[in-house]
Protein backbone atom coordinates (compact mmCIF):
# COMPACT_ATOMS: atom_id res chain seq x y z
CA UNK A 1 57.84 -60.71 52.85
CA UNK A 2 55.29 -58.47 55.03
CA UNK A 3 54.98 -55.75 52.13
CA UNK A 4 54.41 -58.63 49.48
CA UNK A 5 51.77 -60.10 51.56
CA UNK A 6 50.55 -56.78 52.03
CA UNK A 7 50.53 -55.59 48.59
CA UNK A 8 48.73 -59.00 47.29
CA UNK A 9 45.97 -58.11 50.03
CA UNK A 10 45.70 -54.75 48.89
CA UNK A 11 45.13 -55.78 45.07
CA UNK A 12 42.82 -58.88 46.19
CA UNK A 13 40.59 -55.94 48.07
CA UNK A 14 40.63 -53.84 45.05
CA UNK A 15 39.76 -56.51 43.08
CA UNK A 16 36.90 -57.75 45.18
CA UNK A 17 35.38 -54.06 45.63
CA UNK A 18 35.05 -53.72 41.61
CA UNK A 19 31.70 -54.08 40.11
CA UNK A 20 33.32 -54.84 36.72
CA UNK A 21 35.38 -58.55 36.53
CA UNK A 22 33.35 -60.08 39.58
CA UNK A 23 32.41 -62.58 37.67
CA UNK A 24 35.64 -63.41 36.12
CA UNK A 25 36.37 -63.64 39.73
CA UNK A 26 33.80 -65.88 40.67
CA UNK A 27 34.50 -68.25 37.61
CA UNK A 28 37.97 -68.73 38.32
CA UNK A 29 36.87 -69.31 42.03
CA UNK A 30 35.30 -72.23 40.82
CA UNK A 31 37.56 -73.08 38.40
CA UNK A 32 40.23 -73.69 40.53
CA UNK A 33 38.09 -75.91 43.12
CA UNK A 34 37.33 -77.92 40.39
CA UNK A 35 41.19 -78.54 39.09
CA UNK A 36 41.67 -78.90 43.21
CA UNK A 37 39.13 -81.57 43.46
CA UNK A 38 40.07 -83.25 40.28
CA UNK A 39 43.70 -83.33 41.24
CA UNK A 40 43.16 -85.00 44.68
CA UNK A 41 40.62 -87.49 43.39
CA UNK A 42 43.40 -88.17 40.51
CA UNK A 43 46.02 -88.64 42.85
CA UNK A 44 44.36 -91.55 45.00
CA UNK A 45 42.87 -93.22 41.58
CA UNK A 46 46.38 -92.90 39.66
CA UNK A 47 47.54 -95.27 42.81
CA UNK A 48 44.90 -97.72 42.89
CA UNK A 49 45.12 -98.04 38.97
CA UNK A 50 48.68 -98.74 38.97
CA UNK A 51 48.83 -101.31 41.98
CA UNK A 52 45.80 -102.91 39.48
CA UNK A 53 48.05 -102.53 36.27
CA UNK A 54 50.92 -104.40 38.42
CA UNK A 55 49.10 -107.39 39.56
CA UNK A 56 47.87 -107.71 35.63
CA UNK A 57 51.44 -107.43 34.53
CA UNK A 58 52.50 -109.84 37.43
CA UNK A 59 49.72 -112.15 36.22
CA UNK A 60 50.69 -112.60 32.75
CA UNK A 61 54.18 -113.10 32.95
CA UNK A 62 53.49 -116.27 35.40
């Protein structure tokens, strides 16, 4: 487990210390906080949406 960690350090330094791609880097940096964000506030909205969707359903069938 130590040399896995270890070897995905050593290719994250690489990568960092390369001119070239650092802004592939940087996009997918962003990208990623964005799904992150968008996941989390999806998760809390799915849930109100669907208690809102069950009192509807409740509603019409009484």
């Amino acid at each position: 487990m130590k040399d896995a960690m270890l070897k995905l350090y050593i290719k994250i330094q690489n990568l960092l210390s390369q001119d070239e791609g650092q802004d592939l880097v940087e996009y997918a940096l962003v990208v990623a906080l964005v799904a992150l964000g968008a996941t989390a506030a999806l998760g809390s909205l799915g849930s109100k949406l669907s208690s809102i969707f069950g009192s509807i359903t409740s509603a019409l069938v009484t």
